[in-house]
Protein backbone atom coordinates (compact mmCIF):
# COMPACT_ATOMS: atom_id res chain seq x y z
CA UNK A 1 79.10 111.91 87.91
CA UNK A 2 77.80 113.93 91.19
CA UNK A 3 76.20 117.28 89.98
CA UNK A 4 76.59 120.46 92.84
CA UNK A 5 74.80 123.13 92.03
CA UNK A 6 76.67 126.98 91.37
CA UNK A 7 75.78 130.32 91.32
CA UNK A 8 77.84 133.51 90.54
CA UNK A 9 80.80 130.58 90.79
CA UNK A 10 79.94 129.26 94.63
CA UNK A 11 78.91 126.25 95.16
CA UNK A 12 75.86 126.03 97.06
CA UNK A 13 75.76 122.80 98.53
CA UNK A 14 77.74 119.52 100.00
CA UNK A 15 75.43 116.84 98.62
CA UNK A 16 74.80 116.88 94.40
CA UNK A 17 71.58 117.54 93.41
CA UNK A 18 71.87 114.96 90.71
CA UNK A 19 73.97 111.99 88.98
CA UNK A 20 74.34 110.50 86.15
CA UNK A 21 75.95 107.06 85.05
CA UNK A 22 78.49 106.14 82.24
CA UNK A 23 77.41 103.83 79.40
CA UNK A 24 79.56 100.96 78.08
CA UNK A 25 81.65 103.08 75.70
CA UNK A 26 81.96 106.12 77.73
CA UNK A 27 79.06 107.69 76.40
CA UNK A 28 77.50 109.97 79.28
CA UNK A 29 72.97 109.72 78.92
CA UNK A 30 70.82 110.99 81.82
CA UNK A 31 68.78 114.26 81.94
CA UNK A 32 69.76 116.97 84.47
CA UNK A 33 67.84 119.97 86.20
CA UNK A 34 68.22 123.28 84.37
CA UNK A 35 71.67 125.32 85.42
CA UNK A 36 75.22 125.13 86.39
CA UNK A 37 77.09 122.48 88.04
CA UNK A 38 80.26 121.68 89.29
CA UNK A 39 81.05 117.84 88.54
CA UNK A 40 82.60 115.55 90.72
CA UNK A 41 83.58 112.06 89.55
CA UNK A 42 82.76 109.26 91.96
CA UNK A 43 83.77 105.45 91.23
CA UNK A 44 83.44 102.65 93.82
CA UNK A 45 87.29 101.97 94.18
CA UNK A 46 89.00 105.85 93.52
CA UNK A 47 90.43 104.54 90.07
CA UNK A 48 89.04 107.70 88.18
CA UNK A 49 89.29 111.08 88.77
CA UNK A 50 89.23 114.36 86.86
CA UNK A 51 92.11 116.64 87.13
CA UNK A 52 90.33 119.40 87.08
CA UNK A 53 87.33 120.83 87.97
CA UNK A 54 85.12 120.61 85.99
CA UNK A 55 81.54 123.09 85.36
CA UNK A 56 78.45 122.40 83.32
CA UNK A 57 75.72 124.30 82.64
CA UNK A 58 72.62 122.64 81.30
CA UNK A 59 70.41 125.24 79.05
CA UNK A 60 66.09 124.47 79.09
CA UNK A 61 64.52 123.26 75.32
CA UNK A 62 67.68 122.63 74.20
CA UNK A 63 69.95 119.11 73.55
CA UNK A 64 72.73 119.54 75.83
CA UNK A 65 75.73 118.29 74.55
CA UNK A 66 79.16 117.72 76.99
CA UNK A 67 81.98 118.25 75.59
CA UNK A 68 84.32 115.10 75.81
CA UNK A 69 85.37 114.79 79.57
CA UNK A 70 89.03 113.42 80.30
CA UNK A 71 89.49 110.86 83.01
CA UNK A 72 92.61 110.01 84.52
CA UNK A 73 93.34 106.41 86.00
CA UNK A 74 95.22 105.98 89.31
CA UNK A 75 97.52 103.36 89.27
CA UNK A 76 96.68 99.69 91.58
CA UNK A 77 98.64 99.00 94.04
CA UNK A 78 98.11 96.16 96.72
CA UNK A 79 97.39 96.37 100.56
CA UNK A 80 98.26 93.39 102.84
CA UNK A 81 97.64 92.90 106.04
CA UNK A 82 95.29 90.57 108.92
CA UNK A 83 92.32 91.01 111.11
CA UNK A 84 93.00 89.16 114.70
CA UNK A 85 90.69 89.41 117.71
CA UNK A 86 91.71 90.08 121.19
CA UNK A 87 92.80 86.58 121.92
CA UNK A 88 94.77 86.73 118.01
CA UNK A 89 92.55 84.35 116.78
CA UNK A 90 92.40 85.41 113.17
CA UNK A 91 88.63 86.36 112.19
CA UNK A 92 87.41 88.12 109.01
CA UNK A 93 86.30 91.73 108.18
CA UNK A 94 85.40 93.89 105.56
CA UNK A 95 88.55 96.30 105.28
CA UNK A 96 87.26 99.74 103.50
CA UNK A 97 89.30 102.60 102.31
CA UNK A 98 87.93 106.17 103.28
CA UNK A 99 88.79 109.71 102.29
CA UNK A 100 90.70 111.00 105.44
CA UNK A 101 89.20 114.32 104.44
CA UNK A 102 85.23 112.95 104.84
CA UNK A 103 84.62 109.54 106.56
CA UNK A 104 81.59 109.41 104.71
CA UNK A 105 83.13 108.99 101.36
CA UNK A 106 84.41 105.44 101.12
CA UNK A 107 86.06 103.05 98.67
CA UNK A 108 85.72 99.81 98.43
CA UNK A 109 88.80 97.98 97.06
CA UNK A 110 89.04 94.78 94.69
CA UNK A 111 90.54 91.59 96.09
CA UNK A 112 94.05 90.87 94.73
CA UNK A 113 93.74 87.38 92.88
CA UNK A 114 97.29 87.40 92.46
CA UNK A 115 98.35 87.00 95.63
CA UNK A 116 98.69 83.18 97.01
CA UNK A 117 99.20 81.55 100.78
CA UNK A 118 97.07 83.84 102.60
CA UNK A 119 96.28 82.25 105.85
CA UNK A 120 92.95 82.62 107.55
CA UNK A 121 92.36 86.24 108.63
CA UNK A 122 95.22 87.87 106.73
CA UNK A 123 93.83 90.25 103.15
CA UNK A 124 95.18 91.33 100.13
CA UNK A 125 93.05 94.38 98.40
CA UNK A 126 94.05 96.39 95.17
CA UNK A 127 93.24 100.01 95.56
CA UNK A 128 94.30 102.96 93.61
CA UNK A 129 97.48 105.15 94.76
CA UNK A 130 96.32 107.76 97.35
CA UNK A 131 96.00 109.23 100.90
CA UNK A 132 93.38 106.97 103.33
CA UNK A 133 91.92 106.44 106.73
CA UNK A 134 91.51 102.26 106.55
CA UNK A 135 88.90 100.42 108.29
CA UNK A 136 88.25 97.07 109.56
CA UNK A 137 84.55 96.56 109.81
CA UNK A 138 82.34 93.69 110.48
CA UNK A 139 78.50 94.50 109.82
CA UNK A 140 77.04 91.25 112.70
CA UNK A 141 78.00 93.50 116.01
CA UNK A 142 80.24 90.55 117.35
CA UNK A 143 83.50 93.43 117.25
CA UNK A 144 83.94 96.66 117.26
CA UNK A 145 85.39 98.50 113.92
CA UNK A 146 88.74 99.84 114.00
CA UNK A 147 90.48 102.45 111.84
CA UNK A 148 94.42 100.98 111.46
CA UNK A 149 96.40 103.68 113.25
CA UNK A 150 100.54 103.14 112.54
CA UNK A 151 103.33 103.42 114.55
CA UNK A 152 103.39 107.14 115.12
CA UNK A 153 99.28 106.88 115.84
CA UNK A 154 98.28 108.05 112.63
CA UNK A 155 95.53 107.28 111.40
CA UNK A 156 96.22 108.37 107.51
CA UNK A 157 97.78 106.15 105.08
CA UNK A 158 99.82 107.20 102.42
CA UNK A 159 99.81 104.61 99.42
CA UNK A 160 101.99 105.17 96.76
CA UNK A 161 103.55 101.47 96.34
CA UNK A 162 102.66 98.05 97.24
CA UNK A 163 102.44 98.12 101.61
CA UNK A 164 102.35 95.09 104.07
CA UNK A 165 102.18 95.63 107.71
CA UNK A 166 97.90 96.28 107.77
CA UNK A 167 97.41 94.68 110.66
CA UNK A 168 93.94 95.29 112.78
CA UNK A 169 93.47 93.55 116.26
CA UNK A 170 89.37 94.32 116.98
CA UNK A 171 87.94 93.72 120.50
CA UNK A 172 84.91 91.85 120.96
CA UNK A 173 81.70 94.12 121.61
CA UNK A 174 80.00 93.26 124.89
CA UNK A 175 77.06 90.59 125.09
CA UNK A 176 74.30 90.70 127.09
């Protein structure tokens, strides 16, 4: 849980001043600074969200109790696709989901253990229903990252259903 701070009902900034964890059980424990908050829900993959907004407002010297706080669950679906090089020799990378709306928000999906007879370079990710940019990344500078762009060069992804057809070719970043 992100807290943003609000006052007189505007938020006042794009970063949260504070956040706080989930115990096993769904019990919410942390402390927070004194005042009102708008609450953003954050998990590594997009599976939770609220479907609301959501405002707290945390009172000094006293126990601050939330009321209970309803998540919704987006529905997995699976992404398939392969990462080739230049030459299509298939090579690995680390494919990442990310919010088309801030490329700085991104999601990190779970591998799809059902899914049998990949060949080398091809991937199978489960990641929850929704809009994304995806990106094929490899973090030891050997090729550049690439956003998958389809065939009417966009770069946004609509998932709704189960979707083949991710396929990234990455060119190799200059040596000295």
């Amino acid at each position: 849980f992100d807290l943003f701070p609000v006052v007189d009902g505007v938020r006042q900034t794009d970063y949260p001043v504070f956040s706080f964890g989930l115990e096993r059980g769904g019990k919410i424990r942390g402390e927070a600074p004194v005042g009102t908050f708008e609450v953003e829900v954050f998990s590594p993959d997009n599976s939770l969200y609220l479907d609301a907004d959501l405002e707290i407002t945390i009172v000094a010297g006293e126990k601050n109790e939330l009321a209970p706080i309803q998540l919704l669950e987006r529905a997995m679906v699976t992404v398939r696709g392969s990462i080739k090089d230049s030459s299509n020799n298939p090579i690995w990378a680390e494919i990442v989901f990310v919010d088309p709306n801030d490329d700085e928000n991104r999601f990190w999906p779970m591998w799809d253990n059902d899914v049998t007879g990949l060949s080398d370079g091809d991937f199978a990710y489960e990641i929850p229903q929704g809009n994304y940019k995806i990106l094929a990344e490899r973090f030891d500078g050997r090729y550049k990252s690439a956003f998958y762009v389809d065939s009417n060069g966009s770069d946004v992804v609509p998932i709704t259903s189960n979707i083949t057809g991710i396929d990234f070719v990455l060119e190799s970043r200059p040596t000295a």
